[in-house]
Protein backbone atom coordinates (compact mmCIF):
# COMPACT_ATOMS: atom_id res chain seq x y z
CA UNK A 1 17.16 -5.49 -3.95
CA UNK A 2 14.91 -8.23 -2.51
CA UNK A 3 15.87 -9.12 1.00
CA UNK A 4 16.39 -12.81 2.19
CA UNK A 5 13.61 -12.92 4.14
CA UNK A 6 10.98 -11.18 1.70
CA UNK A 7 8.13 -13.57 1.78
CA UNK A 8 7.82 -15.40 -0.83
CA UNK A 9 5.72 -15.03 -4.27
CA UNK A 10 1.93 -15.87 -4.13
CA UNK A 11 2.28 -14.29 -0.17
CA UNK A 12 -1.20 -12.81 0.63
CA UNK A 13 0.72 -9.59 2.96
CA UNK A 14 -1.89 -9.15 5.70
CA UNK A 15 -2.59 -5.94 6.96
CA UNK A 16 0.41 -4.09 8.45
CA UNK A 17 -2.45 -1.85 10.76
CA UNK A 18 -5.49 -2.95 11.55
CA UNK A 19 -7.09 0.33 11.32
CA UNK A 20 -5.05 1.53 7.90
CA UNK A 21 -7.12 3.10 5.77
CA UNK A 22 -5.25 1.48 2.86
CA UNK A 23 -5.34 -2.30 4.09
CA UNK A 24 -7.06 -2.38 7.25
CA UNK A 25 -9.59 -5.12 7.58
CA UNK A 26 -10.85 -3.41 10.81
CA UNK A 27 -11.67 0.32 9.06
CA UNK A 28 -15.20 0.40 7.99
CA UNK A 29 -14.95 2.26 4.99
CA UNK A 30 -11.26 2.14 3.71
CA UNK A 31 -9.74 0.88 0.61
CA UNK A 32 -9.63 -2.84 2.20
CA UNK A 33 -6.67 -3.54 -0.67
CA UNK A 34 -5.20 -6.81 -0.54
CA UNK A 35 -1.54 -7.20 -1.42
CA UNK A 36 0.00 -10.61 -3.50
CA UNK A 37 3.91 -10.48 -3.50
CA UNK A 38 4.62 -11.29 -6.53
CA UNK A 39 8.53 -12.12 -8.31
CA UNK A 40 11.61 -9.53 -7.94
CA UNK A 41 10.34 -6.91 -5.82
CA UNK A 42 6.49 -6.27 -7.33
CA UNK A 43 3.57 -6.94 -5.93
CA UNK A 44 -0.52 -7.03 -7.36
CA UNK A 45 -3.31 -5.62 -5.60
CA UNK A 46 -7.22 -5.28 -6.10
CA UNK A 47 -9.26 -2.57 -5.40
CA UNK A 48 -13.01 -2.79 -5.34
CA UNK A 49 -14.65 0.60 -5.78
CA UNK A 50 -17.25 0.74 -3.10
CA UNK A 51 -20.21 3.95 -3.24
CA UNK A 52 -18.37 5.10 -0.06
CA UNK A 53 -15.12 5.68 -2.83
CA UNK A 54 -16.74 8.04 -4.74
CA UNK A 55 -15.98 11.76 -5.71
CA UNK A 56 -18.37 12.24 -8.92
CA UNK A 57 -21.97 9.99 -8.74
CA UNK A 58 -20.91 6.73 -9.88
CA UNK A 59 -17.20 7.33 -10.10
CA UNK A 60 -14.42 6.40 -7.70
CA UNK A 61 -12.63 9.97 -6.05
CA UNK A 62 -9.29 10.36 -7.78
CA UNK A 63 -7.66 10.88 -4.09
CA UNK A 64 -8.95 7.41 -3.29
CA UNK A 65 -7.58 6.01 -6.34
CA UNK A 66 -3.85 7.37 -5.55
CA UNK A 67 -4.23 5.90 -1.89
CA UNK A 68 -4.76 2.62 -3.36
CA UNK A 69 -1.59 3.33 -5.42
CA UNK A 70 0.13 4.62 -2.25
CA UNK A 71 -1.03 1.42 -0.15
CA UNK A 72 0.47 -0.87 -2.83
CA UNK A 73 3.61 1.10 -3.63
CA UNK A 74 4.34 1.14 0.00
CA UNK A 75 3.16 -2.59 0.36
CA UNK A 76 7.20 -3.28 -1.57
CA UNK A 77 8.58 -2.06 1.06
CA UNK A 78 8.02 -5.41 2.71
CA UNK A 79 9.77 -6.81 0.24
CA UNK A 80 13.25 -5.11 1.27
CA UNK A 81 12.09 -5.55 4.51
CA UNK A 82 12.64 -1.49 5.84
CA UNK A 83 9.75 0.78 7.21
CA UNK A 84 10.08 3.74 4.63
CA UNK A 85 7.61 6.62 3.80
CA UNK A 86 5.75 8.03 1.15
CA UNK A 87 7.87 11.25 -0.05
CA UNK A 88 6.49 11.85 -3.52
CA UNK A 89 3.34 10.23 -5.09
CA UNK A 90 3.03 11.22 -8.86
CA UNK A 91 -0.58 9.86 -10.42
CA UNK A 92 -1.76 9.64 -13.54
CA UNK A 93 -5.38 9.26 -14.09
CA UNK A 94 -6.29 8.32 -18.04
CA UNK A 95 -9.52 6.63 -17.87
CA UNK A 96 -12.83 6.78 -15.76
CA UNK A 97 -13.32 3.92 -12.85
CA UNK A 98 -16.68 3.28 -12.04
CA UNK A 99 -18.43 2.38 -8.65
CA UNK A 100 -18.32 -1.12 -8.35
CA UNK A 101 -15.60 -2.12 -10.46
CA UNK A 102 -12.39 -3.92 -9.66
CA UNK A 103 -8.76 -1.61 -10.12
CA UNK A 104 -5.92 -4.59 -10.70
CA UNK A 105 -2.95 -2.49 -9.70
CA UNK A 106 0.91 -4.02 -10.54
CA UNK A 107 3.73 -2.30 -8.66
CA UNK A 108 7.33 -2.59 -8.61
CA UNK A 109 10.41 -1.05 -6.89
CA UNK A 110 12.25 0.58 -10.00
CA UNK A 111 15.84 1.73 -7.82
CA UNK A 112 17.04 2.00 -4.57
CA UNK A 113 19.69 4.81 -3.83
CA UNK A 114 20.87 5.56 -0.06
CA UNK A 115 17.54 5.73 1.79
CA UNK A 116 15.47 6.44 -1.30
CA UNK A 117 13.43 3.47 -3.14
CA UNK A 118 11.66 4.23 -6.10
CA UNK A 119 8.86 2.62 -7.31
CA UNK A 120 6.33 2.80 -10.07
CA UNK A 121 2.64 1.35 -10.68
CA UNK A 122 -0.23 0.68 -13.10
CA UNK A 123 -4.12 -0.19 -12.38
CA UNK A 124 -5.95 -1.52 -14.73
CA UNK A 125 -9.55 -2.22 -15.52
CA UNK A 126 -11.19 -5.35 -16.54
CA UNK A 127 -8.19 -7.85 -14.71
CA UNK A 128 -4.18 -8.02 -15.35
CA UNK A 129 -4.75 -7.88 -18.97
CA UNK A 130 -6.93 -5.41 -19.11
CA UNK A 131 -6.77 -1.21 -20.02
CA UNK A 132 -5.04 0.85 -18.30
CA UNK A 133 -6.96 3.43 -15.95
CA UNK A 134 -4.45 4.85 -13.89
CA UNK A 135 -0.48 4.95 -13.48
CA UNK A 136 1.79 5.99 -10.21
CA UNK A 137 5.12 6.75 -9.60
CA UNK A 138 6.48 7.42 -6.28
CA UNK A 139 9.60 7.76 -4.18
CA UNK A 140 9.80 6.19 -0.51
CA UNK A 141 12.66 7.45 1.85
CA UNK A 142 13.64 4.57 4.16
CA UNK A 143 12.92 5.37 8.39
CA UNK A 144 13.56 3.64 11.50
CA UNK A 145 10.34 2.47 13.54
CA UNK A 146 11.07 5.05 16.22
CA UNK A 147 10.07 7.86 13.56
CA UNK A 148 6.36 6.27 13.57
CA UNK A 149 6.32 6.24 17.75
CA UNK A 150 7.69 9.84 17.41
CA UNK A 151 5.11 11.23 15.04
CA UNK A 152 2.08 8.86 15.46
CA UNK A 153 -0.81 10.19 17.76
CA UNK A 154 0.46 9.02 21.37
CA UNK A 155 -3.00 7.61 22.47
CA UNK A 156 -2.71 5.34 18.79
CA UNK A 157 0.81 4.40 19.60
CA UNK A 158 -0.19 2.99 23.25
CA UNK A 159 -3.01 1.65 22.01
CA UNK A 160 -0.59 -0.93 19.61
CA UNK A 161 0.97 -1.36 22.85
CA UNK A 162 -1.23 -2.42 25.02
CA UNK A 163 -2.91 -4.47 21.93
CA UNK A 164 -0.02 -5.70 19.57
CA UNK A 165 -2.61 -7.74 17.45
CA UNK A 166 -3.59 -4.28 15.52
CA UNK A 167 0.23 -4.00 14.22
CA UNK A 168 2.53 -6.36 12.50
CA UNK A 169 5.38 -4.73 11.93
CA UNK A 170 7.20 -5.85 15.28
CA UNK A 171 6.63 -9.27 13.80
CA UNK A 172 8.30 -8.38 10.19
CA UNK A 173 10.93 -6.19 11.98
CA UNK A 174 11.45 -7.64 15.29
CA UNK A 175 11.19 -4.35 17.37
CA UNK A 176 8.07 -3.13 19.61
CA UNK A 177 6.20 -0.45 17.98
């Protein structure tokens, strides 16, 4: 399932948006995950629970949590090389995650079929070896670029025009957004 030109393991992915709320390093207050491909077609992230991530005092917001397991499923998707979207995100939370700790999240594409990838997650708390906070699952359906220039907000889209250093998926894929 890995594509030829998947970048390699130990690959720090940059941000694919500038102003993602996932991976953006130019969002003030988003997730700020940073991707590491890793061997087959899994990746690692970290997450660093900020006070702006919290739902409950002193506990990270459970919708926060599964965009960080969104932004890192998606993140394999680089790995096949194919823009896809999120079409299902299933998300198990089993443990507390405090402000100020660190969620080490492991993904991996489980199967592709037609334009569906699956893919399947687990953070943990305390480093790779440690207990397991929360699990994902989720199921990407594989697009063409045009559907983000279709559906994106037109004065966001013109903007990555006119300023191509806030996307880099016309570097990965070859086409303008």
């Amino acid at each position: 399932m890995r594509h030829a030109d998947a970048p390699s393991p130990g690959t720090v992915l940059e941000p694919h948006y500038a102003r993602c709320f996932g991976c953006g390093d130019r969002h003030p207050t988003g997730l700020h995950l940073r991707v590491t491909v890793g061997e087959d077609v899994s990746v690692t992230g970290e997450f660093v629970v900020s006070p702006d991530h919290q739902g409950a005092p002193g506990l990270a917001h459970g919708g926060l949590l599964a965009a960080a397991f969104d932004e890192a499923l998606g993140s394999l998707m680089w790995l096949l090389r194919t823009p896809a979207v999120t079409a299902r995100l299933e998300t198990d939370f089993l443990r507390p995650v405090p402000v100020g700790s660190t969620l080490h999240i492991e993904a991996r594409a489980s199967a592709a079929h037609k334009r569906r990838v699956y893919a399947e997650a687990v953070g943990r708390l305390g480093g790779a070896g440690g207990e397991v906070a929360v699990r994902a699952r989720a199921l990407f359906v594989q697009v063409d670029l045009g559907h983000f220039t279709a559906h994106g907000r037109p004065e966001d889209v013109e903007e990555v025009r006119r300023d191509p250093t806030l996307h880099r998926t016309s570097e990965v894929f070859e086409v303008n957004p």
